[in-house]
C-alpha atoms as a PDB file:
ATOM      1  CA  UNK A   1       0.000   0.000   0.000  1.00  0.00           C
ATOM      2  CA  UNK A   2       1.025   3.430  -1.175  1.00  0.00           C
ATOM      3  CA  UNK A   3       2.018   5.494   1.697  1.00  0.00           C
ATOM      4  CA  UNK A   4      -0.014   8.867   2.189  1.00  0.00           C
ATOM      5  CA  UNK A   5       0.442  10.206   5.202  1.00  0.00           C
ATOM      6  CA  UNK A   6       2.875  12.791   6.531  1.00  0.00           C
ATOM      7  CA  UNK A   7       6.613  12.086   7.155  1.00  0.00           C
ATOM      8  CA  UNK A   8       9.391  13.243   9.249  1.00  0.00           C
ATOM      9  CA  UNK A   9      10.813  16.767   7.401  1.00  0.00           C
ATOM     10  CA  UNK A  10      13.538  18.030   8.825  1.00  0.00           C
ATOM     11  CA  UNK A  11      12.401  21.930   9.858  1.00  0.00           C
ATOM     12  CA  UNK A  12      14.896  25.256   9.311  1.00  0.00           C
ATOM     13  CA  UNK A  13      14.842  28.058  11.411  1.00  0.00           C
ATOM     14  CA  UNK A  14      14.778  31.462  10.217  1.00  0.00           C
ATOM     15  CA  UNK A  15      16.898  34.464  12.142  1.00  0.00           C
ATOM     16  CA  UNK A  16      13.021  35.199  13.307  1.00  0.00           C
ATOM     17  CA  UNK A  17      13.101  31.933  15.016  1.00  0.00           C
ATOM     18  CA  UNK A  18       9.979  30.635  12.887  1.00  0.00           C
ATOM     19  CA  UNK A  19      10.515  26.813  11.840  1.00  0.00           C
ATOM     20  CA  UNK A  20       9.515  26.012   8.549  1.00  0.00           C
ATOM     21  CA  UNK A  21      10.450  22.636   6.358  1.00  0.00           C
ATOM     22  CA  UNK A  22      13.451  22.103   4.742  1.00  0.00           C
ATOM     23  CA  UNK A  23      11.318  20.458   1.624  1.00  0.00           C
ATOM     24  CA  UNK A  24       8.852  21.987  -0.172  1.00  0.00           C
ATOM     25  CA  UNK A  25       7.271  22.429  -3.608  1.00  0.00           C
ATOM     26  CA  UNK A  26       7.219  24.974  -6.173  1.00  0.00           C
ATOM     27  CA  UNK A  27       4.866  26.717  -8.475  1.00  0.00           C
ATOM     28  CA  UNK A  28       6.875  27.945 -11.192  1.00  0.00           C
ATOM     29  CA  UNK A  29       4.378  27.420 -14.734  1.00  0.00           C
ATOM     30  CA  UNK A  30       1.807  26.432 -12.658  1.00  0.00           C
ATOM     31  CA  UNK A  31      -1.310  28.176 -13.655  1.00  0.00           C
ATOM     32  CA  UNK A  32      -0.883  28.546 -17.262  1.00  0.00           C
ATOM     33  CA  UNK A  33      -2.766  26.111 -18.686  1.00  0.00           C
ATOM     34  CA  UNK A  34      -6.230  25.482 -17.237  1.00  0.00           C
ATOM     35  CA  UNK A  35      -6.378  21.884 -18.307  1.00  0.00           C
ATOM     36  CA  UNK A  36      -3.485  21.503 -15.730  1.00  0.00           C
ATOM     37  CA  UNK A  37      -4.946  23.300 -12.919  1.00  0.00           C
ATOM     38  CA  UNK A  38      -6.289  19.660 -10.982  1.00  0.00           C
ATOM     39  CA  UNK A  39      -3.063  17.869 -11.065  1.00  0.00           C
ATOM     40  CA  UNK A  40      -1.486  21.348 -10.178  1.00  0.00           C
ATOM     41  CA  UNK A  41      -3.930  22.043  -7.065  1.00  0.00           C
ATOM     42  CA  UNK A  42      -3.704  17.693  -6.249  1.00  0.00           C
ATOM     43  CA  UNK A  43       0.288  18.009  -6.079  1.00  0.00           C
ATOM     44  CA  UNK A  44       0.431  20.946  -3.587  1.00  0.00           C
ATOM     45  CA  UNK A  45      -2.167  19.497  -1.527  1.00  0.00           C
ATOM     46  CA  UNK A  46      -0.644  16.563  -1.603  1.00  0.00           C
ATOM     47  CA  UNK A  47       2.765  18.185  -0.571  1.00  0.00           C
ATOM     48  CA  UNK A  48       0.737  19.949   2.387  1.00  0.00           C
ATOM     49  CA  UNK A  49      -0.796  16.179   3.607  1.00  0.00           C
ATOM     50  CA  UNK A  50       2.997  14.460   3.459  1.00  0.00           C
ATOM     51  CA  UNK A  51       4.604  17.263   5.688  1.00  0.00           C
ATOM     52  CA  UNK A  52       6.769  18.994   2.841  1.00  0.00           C
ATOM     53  CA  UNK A  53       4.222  21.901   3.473  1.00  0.00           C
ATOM     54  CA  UNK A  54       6.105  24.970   1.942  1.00  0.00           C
ATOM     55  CA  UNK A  55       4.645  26.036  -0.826  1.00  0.00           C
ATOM     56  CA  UNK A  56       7.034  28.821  -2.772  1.00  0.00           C
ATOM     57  CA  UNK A  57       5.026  31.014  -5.780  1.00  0.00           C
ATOM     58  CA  UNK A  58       5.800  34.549  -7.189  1.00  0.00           C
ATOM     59  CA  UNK A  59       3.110  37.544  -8.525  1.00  0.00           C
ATOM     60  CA  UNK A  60       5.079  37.123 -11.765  1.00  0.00           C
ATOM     61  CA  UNK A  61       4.280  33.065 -12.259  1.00  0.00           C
ATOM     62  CA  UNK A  62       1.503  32.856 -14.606  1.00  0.00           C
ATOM     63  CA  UNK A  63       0.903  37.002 -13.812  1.00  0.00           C
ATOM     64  CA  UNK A  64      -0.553  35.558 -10.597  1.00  0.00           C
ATOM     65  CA  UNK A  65      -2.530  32.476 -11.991  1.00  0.00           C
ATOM     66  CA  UNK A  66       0.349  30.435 -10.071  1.00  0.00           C
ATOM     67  CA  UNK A  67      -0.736  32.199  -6.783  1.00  0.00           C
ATOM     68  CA  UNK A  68      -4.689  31.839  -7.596  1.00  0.00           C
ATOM     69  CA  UNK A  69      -3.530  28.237  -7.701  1.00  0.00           C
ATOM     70  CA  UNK A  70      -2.021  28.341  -4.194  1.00  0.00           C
ATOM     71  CA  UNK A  71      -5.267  29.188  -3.412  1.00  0.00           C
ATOM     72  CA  UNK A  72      -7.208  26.335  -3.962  1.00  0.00           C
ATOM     73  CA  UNK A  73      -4.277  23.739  -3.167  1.00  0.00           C
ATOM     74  CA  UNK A  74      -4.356  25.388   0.503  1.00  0.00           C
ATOM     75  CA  UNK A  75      -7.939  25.377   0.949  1.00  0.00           C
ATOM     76  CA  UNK A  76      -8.753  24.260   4.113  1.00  0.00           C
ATOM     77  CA  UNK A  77      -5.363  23.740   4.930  1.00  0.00           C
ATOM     78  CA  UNK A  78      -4.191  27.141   5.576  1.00  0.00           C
ATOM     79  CA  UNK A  79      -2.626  26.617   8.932  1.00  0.00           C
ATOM     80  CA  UNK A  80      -0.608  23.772   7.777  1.00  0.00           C
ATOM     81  CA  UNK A  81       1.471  25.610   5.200  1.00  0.00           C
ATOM     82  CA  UNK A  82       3.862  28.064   4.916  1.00  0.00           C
ATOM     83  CA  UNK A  83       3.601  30.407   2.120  1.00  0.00           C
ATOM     84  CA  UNK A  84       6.268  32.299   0.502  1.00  0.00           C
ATOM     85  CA  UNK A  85       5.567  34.481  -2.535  1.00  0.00           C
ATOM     86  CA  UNK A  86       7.427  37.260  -4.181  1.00  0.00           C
ATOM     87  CA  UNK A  87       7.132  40.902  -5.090  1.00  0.00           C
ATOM     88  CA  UNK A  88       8.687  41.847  -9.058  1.00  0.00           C
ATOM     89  CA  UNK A  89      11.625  44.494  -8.694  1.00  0.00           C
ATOM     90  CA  UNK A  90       9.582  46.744 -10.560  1.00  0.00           C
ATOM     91  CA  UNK A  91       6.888  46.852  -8.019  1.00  0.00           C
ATOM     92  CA  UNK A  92       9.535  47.089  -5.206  1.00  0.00           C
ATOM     93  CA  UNK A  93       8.817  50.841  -4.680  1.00  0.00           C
ATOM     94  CA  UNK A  94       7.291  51.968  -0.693  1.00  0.00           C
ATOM     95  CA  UNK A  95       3.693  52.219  -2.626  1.00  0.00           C
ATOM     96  CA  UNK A  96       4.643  49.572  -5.140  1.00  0.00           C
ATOM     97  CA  UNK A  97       5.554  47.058  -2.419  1.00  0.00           C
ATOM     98  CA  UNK A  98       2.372  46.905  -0.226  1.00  0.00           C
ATOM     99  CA  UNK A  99       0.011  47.169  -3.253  1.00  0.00           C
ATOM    100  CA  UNK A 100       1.923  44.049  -4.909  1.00  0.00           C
ATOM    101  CA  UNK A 101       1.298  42.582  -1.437  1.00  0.00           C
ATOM    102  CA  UNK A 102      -2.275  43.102  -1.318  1.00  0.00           C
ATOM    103  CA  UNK A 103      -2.747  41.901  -4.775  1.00  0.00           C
ATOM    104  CA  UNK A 104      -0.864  38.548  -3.988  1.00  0.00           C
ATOM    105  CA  UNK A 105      -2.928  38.080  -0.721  1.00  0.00           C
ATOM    106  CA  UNK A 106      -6.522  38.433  -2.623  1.00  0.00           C
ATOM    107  CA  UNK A 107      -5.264  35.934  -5.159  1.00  0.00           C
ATOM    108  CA  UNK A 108      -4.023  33.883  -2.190  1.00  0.00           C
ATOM    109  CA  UNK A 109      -7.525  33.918  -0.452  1.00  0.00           C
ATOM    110  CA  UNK A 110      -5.412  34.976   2.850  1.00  0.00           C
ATOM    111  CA  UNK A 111      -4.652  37.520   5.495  1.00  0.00           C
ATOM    112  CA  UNK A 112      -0.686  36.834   5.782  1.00  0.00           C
ATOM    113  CA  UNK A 113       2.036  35.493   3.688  1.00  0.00           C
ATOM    114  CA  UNK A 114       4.417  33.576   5.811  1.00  0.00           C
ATOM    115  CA  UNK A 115       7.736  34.619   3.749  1.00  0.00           C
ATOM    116  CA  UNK A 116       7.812  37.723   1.028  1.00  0.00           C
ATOM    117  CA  UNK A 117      10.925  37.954  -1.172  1.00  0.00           C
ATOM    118  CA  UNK A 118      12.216  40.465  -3.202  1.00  0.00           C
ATOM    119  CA  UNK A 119      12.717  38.214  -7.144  1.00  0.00           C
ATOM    120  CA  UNK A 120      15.794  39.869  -8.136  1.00  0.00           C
ATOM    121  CA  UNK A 121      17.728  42.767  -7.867  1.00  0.00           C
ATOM    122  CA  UNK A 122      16.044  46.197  -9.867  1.00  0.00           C
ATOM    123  CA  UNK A 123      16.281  49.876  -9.474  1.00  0.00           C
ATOM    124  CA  UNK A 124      14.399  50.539  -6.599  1.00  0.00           C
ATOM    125  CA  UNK A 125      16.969  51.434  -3.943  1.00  0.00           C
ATOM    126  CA  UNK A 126      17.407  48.262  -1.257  1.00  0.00           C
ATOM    127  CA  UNK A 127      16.696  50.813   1.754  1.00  0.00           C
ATOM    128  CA  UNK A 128      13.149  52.056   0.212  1.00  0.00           C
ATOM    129  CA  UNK A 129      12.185  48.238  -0.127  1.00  0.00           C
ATOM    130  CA  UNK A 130      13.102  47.087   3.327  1.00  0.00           C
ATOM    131  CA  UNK A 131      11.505  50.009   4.644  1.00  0.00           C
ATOM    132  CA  UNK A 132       8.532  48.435   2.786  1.00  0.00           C
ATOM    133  CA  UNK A 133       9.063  45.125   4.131  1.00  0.00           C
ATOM    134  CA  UNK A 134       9.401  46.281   7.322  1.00  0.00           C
ATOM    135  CA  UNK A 135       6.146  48.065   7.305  1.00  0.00           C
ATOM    136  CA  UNK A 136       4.239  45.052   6.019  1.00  0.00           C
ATOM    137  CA  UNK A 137       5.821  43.122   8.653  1.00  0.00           C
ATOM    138  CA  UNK A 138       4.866  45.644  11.708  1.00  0.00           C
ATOM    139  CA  UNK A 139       0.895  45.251   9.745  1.00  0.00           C
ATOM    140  CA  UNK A 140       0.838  41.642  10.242  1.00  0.00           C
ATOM    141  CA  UNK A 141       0.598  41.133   6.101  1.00  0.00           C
ATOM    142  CA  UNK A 142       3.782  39.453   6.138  1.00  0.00           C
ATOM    143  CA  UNK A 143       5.375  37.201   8.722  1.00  0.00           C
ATOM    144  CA  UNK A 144       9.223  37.334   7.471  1.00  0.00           C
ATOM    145  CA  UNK A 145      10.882  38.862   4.070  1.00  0.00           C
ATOM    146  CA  UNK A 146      14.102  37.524   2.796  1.00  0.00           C
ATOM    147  CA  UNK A 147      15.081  37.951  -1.447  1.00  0.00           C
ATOM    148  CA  UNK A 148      15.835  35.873  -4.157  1.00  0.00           C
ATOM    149  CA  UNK A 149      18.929  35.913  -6.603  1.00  0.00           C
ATOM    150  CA  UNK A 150      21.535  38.339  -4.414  1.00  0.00           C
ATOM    151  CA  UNK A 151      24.710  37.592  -5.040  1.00  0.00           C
ATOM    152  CA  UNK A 152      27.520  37.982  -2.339  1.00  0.00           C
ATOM    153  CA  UNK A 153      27.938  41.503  -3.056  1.00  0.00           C
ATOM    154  CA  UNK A 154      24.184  42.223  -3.282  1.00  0.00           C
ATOM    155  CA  UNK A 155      24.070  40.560   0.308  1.00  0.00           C
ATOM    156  CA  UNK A 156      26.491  42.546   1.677  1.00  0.00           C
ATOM    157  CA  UNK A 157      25.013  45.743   0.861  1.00  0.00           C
ATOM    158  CA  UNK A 158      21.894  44.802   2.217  1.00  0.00           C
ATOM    159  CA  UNK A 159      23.788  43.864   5.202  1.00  0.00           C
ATOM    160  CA  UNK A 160      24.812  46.766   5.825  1.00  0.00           C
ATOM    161  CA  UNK A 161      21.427  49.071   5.818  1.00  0.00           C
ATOM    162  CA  UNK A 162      19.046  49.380   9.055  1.00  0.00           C
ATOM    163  CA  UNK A 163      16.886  46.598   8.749  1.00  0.00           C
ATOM    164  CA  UNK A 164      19.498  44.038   6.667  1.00  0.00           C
ATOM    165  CA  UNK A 165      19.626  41.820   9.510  1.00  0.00           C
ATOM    166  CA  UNK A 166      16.285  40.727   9.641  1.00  0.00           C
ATOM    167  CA  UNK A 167      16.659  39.277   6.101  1.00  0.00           C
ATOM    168  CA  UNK A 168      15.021  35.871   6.887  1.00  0.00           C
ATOM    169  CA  UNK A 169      16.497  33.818   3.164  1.00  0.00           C
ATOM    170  CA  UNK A 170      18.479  33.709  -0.216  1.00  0.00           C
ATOM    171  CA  UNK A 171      16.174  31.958  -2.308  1.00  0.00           C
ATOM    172  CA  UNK A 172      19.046  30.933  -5.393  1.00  0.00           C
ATOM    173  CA  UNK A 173      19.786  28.599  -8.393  1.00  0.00           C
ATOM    174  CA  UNK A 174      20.962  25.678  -6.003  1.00  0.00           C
ATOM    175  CA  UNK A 175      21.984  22.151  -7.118  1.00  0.00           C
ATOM    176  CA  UNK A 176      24.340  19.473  -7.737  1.00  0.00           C
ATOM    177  CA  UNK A 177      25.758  20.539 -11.105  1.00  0.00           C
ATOM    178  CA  UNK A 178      25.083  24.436 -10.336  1.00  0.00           C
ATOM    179  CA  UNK A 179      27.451  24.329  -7.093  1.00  0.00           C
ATOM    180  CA  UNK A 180      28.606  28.302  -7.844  1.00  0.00           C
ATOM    181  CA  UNK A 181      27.275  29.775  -5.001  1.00  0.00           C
ATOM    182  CA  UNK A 182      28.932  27.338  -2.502  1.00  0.00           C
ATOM    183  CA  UNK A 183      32.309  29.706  -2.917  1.00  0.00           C
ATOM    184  CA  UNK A 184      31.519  32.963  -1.247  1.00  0.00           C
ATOM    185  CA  UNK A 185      27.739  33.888  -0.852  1.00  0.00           C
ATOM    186  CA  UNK A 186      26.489  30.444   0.802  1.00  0.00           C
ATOM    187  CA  UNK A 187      29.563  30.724   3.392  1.00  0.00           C
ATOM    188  CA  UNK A 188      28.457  34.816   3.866  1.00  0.00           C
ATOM    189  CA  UNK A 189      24.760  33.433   4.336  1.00  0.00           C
ATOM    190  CA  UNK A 190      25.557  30.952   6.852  1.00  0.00           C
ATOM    191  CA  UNK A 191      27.933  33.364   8.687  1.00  0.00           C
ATOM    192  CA  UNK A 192      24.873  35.608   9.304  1.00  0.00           C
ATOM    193  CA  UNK A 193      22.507  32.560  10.398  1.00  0.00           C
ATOM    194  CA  UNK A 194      20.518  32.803   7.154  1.00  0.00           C
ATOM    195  CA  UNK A 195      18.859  29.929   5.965  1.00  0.00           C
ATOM    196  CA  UNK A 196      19.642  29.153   1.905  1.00  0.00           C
ATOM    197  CA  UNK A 197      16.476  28.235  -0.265  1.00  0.00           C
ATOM    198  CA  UNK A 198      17.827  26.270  -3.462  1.00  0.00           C
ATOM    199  CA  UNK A 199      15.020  26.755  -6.761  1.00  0.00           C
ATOM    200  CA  UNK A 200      15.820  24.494  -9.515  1.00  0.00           C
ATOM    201  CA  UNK A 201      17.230  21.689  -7.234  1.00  0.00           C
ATOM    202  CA  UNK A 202      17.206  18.962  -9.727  1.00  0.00           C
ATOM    203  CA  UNK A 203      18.715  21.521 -12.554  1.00  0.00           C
ATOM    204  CA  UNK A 204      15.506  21.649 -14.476  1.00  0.00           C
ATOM    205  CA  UNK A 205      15.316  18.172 -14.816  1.00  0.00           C
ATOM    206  CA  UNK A 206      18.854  17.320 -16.035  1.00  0.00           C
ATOM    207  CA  UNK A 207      19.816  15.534 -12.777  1.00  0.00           C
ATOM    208  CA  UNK A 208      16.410  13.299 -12.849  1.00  0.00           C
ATOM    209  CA  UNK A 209      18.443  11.188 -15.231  1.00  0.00           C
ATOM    210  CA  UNK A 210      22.093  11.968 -14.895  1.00  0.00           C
ATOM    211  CA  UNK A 211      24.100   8.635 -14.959  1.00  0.00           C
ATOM    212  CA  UNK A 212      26.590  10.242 -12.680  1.00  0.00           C
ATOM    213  CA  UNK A 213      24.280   9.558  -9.805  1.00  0.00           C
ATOM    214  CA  UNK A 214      22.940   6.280 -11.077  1.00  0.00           C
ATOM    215  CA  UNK A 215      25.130   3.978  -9.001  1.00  0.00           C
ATOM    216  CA  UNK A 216      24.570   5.460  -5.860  1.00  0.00           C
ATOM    217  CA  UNK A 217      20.803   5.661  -6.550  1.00  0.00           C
ATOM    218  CA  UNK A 218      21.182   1.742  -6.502  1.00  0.00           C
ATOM    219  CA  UNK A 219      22.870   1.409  -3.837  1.00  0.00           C
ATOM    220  CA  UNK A 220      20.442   3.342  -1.947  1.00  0.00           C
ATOM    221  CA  UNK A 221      17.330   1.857  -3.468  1.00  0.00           C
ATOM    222  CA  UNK A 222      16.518   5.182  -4.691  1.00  0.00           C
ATOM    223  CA  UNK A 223      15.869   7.816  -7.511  1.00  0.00           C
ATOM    224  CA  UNK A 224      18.815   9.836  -9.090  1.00  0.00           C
ATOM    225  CA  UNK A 225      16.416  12.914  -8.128  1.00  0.00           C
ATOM    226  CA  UNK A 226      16.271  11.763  -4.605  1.00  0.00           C
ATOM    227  CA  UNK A 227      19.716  11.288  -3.847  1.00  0.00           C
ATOM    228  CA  UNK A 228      20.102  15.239  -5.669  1.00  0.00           C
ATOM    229  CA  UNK A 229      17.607  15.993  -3.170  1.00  0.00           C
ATOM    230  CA  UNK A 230      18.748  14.103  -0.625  1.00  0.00           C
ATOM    231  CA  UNK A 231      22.521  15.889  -1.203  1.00  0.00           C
ATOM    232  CA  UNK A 232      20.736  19.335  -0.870  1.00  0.00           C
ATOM    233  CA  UNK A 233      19.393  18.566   2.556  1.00  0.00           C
ATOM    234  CA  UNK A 234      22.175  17.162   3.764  1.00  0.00           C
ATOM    235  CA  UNK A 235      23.388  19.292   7.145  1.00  0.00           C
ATOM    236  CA  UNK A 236      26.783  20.752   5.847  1.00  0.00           C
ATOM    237  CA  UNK A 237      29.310  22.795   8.090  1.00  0.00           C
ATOM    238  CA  UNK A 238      30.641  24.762   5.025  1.00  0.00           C
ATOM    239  CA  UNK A 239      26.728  26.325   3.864  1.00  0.00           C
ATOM    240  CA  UNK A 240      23.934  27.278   5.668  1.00  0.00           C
ATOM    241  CA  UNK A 241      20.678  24.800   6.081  1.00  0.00           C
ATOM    242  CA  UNK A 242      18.609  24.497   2.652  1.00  0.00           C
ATOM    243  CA  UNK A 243      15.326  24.871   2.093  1.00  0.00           C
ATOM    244  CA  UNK A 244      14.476  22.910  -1.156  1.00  0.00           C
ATOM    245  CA  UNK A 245      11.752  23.454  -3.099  1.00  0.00           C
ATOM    246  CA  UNK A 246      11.256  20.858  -6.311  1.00  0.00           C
ATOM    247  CA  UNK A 247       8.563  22.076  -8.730  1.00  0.00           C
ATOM    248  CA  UNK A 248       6.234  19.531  -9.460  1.00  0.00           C
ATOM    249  CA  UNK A 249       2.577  19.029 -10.936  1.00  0.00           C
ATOM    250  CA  UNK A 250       2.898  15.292 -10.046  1.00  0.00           C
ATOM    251  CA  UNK A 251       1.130  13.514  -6.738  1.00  0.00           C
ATOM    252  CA  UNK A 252       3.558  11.187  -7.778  1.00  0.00           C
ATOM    253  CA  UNK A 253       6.467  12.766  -8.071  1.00  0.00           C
ATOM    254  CA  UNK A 254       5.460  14.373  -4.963  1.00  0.00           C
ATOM    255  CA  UNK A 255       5.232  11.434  -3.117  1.00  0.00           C
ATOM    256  CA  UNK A 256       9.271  10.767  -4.943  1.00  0.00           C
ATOM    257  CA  UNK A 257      10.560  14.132  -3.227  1.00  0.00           C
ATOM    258  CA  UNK A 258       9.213  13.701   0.071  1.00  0.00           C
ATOM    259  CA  UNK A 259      11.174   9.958   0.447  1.00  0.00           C
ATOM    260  CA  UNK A 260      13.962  11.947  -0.312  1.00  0.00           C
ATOM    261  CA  UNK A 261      14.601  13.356   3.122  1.00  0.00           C
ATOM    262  CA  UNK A 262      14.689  10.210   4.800  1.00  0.00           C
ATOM    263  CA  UNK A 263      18.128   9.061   2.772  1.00  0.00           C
ATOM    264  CA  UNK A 264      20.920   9.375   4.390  1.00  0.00           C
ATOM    265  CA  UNK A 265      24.549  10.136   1.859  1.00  0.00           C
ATOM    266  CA  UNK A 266      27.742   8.707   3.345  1.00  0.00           C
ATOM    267  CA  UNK A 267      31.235   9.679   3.317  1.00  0.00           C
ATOM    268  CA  UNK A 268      31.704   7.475  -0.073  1.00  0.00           C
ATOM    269  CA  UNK A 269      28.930   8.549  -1.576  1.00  0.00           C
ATOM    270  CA  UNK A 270      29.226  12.452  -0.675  1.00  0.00           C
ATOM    271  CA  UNK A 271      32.711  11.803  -2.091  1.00  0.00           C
ATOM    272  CA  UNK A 272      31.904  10.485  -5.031  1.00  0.00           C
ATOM    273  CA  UNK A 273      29.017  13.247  -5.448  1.00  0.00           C
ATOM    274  CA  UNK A 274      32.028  16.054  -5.560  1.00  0.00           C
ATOM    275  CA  UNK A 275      34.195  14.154  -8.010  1.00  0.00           C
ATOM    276  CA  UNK A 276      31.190  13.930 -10.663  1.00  0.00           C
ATOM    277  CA  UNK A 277      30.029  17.553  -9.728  1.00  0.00           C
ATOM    278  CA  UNK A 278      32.933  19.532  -8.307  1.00  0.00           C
ATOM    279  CA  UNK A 279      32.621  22.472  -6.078  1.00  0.00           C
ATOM    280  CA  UNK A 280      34.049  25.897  -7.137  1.00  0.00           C
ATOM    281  CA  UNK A 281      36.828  27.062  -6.627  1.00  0.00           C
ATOM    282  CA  UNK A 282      36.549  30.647  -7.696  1.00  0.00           C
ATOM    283  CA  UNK A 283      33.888  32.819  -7.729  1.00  0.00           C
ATOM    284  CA  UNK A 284      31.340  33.060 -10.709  1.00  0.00           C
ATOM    285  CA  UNK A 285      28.016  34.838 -11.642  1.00  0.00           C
ATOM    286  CA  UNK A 286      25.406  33.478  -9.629  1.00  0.00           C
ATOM    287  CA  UNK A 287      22.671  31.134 -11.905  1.00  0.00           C
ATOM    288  CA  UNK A 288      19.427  32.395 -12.363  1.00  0.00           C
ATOM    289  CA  UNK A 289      16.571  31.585 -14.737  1.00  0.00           C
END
């Protein structure tokens, strides 16, 4: 019999002190096709009932079709999940901010998102949108904010403004054969106690396969995705925790991810995971799609 229930996810806390899992899903393309909407909406409720109950989504995903999505997955279920969504840099203004936000919570169908992020990097100065943050935060609309593709110079800088330190996450390109980030700004994350979030873990799809990880995936009884996965979550001196967050439209595949955190790499294996995928050893632009 197919197990359905929820498992043992390991949790990550945020410099807030609020736990969230380390495995989640995804939304990215989700909401663009209505024919897909019921597998969509069965996967992320189906992530919520197995304990991977993070659900990550974006205003720009399907111009918020992705987020009215969310919405139906977590009906219901609202107080089992953890929501993080994120504001464009264009609308990253004081105003621009906290009418994004609104927008995002009415196609949400809630009072609060969990975790806001910042996409990427625009023209609005750092200090006006932090400012913003910070006054969604103080209004109970958002629980934490953190942002999404800062590189180690990016991070820095927002280290060094007022509010900086309550940053909450990175969200980044994160996985096996995209390792980059491991040389300076994962070390700078984890000297400031802040949680990494790794999009794209399997490499859009290219590690699903990959032969490289083949042998251990035997040995383990396992998926090549899951041991990918399994590699992310790994506890690591060197990085910060991970907060993973596969993209699937799959109960399935779901089901796939969330056996993932129960496998357990060993010295061999971890070894033989850096020989087929070495880490950097200089520093180079950070990956983004």
């Amino acid at each position: 019999m197919q197990a359905t229930g929820p498992v043992p996810i390991p949790a990550v806390s945020l410099p807030s002190a609020r736990r969230v899992p380390a495995l989640g899903i995804g939304t990215w393309r989700m909401g663009e096709r209505t024919g897909e909407r019921a597998a969509e909406v069965a996967a992320l409720r189906r992530a919520i009932e197995r304990g991977a109950a993070l659900i990550d989504t974006a205003e720009m995903y399907a111009d918020g079709g992705a987020e009215r999505v969310v919405a139906e997955a977590i009906r219901g279920l609202r107080e089992r999940v953890t929501i993080v969504s994120k504001v464009l840099p264009t609308n990253a203004s004081r105003r621009g901010v906290a009418q994004a936000c609104e927008r995002s919570l009415r196609r949400l169908g809630c009072d609060r998102i969990d975790l806001y992020l910042l996409h990427w990097r625009g023209r609005v100065p750092l200090a006006e949108t932090l400012e913003a943050f910070e006054r969604l935060k103080s209004d109970g609309r958002i629980g934490d904010w953190g942002v999404s593709n800062f590189d180690a110079a990016d991070l820095a800088e927002l280290a060094r403004l007022p509010a900086g330190s309550a940053c909450a996450t990175n969200q980044v390109y994160y996985a096996l054969s995209q390792r980059g980030c491991e040389f300076d700004l994962l070390p700078a994350m984890a000297a400031r106690g802040m949680p990494a979030m790794a999009y794209c873990p399997l490499d859009e799809g290219r590690l699903a396969g990959h032969p490289a990880l083949q042998p251990i995936a035997r040995e383990l009884g396992a998926t090549p995705a899951q041991v990918a996965l399994a590699w992310l979550l790994a506890p690591r001196a060197e990085r910060p925790p991970v907060i993973v967050i596969p993209k699937t439209a799959s109960v399935a595949r779901v089901d796939e991810n969330v056996a993932a955190a129960a496998l357990q790499l060993d010295a061999p294996q971890r070894a033989a995971l850096d020989a087929a995928f070495p880490p950097p050893r200089r520093a180079t632009l950070l990956a983004m799609v």
